[in-house]
N, C-alpha and C. Protein backbone atom coordinates (compact mmCIF):
# COMPACT_ATOMS: atom_id res chain seq x y z
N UNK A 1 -53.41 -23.09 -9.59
CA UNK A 1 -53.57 -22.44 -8.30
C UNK A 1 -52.21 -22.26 -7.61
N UNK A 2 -51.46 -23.10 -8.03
CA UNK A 2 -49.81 -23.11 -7.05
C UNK A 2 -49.44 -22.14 -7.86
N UNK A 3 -49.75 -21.75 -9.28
CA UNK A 3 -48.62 -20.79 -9.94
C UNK A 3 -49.26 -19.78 -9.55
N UNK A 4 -50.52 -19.31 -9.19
CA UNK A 4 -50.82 -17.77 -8.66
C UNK A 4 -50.00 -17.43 -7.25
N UNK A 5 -49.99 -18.54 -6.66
CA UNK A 5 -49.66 -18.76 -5.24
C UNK A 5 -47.85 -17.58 -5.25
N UNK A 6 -47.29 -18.66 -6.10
CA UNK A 6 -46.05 -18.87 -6.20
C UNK A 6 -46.20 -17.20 -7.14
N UNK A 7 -46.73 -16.50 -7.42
CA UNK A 7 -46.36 -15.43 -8.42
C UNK A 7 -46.79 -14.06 -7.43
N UNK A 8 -47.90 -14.32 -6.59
CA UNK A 8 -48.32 -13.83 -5.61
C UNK A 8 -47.21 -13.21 -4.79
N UNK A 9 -46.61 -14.31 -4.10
CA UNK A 9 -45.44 -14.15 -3.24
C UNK A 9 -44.13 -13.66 -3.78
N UNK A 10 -43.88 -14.30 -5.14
CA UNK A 10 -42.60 -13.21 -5.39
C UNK A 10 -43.01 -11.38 -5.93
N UNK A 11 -44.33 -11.58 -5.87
CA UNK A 11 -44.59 -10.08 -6.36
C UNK A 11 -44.34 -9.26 -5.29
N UNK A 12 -44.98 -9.65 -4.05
CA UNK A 12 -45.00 -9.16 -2.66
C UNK A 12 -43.55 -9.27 -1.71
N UNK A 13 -42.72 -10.31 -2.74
CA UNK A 13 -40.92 -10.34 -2.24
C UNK A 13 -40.64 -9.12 -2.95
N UNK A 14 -40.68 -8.96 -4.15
CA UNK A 14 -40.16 -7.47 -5.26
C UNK A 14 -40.67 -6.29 -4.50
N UNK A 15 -42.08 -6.25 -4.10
CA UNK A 15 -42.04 -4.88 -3.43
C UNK A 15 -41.13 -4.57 -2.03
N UNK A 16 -41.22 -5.76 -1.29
CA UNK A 16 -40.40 -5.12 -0.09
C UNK A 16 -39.11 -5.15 -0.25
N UNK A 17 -38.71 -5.99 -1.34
CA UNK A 17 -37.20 -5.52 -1.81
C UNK A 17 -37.19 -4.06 -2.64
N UNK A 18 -37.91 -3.62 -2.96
CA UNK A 18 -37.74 -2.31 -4.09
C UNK A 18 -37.80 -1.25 -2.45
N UNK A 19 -38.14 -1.27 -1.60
CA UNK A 19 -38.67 -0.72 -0.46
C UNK A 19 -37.16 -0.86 -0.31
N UNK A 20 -36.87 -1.92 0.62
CA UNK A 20 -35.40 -2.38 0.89
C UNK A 20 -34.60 -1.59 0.17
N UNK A 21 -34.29 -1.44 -1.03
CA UNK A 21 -33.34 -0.95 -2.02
C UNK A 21 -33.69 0.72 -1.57
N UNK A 22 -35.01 1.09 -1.77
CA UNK A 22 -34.99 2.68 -1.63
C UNK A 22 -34.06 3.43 -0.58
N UNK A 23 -34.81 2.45 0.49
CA UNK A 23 -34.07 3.09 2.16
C UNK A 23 -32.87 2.95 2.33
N UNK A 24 -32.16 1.99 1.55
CA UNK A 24 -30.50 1.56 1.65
C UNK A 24 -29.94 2.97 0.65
N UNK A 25 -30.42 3.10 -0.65
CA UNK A 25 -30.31 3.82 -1.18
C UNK A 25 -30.12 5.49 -0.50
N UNK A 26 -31.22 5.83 0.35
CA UNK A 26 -30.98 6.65 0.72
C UNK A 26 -30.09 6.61 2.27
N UNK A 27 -30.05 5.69 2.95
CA UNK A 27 -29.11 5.69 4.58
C UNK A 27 -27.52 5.39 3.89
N UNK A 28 -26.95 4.46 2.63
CA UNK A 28 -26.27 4.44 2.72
C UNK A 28 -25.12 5.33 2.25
N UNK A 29 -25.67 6.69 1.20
CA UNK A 29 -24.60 7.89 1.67
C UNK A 29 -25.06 9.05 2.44
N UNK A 30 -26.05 8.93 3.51
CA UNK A 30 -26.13 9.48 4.65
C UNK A 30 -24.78 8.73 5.83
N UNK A 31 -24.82 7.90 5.98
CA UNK A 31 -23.80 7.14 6.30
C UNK A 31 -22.67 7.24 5.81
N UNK A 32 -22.24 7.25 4.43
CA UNK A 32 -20.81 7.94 4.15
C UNK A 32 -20.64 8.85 4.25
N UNK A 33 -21.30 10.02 4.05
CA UNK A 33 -21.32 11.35 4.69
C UNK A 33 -20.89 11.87 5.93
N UNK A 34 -21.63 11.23 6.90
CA UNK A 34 -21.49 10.87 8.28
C UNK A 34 -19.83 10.53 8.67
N UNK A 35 -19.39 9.61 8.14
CA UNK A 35 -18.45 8.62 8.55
C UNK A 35 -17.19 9.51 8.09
N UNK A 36 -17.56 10.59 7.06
CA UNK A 36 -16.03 11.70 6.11
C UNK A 36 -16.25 12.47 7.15
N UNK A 37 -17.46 12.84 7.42
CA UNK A 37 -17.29 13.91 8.59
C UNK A 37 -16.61 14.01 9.81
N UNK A 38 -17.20 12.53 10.87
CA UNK A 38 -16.42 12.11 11.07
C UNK A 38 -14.65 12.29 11.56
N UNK A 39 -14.23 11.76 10.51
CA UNK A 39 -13.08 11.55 10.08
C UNK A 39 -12.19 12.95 9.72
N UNK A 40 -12.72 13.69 9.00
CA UNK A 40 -12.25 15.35 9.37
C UNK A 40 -12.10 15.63 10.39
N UNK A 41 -13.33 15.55 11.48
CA UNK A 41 -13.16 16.23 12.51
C UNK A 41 -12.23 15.77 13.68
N UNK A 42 -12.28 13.99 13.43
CA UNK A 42 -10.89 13.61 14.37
C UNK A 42 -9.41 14.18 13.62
N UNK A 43 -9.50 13.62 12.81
CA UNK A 43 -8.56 14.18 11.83
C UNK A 43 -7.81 16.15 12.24
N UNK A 44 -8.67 16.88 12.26
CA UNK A 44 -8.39 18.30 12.09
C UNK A 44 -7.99 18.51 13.92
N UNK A 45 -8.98 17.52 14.74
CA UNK A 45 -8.38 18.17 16.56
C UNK A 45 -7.39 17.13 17.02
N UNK A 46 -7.23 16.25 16.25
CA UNK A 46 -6.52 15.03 17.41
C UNK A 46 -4.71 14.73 16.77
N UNK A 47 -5.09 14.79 15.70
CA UNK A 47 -3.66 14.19 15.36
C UNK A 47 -2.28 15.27 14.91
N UNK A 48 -2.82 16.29 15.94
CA UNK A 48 -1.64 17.54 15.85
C UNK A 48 -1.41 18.16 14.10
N UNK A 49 -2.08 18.34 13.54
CA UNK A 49 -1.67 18.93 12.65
C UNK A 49 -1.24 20.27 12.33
N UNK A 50 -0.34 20.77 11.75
CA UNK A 50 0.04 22.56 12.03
C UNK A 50 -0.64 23.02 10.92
N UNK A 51 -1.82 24.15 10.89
CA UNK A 51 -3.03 24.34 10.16
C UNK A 51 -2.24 25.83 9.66
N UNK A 52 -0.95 26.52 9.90
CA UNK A 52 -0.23 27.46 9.52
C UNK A 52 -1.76 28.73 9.72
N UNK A 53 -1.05 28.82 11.41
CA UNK A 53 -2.11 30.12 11.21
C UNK A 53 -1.54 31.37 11.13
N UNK A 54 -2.82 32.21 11.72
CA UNK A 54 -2.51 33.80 10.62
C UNK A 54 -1.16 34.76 11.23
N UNK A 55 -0.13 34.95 10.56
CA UNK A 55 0.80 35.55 11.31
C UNK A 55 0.80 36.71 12.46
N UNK A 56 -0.32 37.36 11.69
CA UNK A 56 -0.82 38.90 12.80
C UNK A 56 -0.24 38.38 14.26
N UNK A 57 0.51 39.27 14.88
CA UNK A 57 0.62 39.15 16.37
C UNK A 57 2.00 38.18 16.19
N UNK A 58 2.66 37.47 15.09
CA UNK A 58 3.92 37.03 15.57
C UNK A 58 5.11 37.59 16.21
N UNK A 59 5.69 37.02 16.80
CA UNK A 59 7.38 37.65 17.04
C UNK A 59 8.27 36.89 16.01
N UNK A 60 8.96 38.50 15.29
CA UNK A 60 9.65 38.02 14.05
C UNK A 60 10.80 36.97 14.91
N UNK A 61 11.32 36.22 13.89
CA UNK A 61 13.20 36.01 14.30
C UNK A 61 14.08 36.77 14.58
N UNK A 62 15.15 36.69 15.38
CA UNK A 62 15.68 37.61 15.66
C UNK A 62 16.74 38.67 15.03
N UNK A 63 17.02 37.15 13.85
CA UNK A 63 18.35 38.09 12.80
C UNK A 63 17.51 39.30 12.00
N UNK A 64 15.77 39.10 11.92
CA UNK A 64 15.36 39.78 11.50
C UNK A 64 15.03 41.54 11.88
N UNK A 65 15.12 41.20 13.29
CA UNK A 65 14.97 42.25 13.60
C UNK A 65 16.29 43.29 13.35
N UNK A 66 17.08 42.80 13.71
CA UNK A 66 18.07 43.31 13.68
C UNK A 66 18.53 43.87 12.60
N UNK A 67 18.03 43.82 10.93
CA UNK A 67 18.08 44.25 10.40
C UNK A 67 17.35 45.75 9.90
């Protein structure tokens, strides 16, 4: 009777761990996903980066003109 007991309960530990495992499985690269994104987007507005934009509309240099 103790070994049904005892076989009972780890059967019913395995399912909510297989449960456990699914949902981690799926939040934890929703979460890395999240966290690159993130990180681009501070990345691309905050830390001044020069993204070399489109020349249209520059003012050349000047030795250039002059040629």
């Amino acid at each position: 009777s103790l070994g049904q007991k005892r076989t009972k309960s780890s059967q019913g530990s395995k399912h909510s761990e297989a449960v456990a495992r699914q949902i981690h499985q799926k939040r934890a690269p929703a979460s890395g996903a999240t966290f690159c994104v993130a990180l681009w987007v501070y990345m691309a507005t905050q830390i001044g980066i020069e993204w070399n934009p489109s020349p249209v509309g520059r003012v050349a240099p000047e030795e250039w003109r002059e040629q």
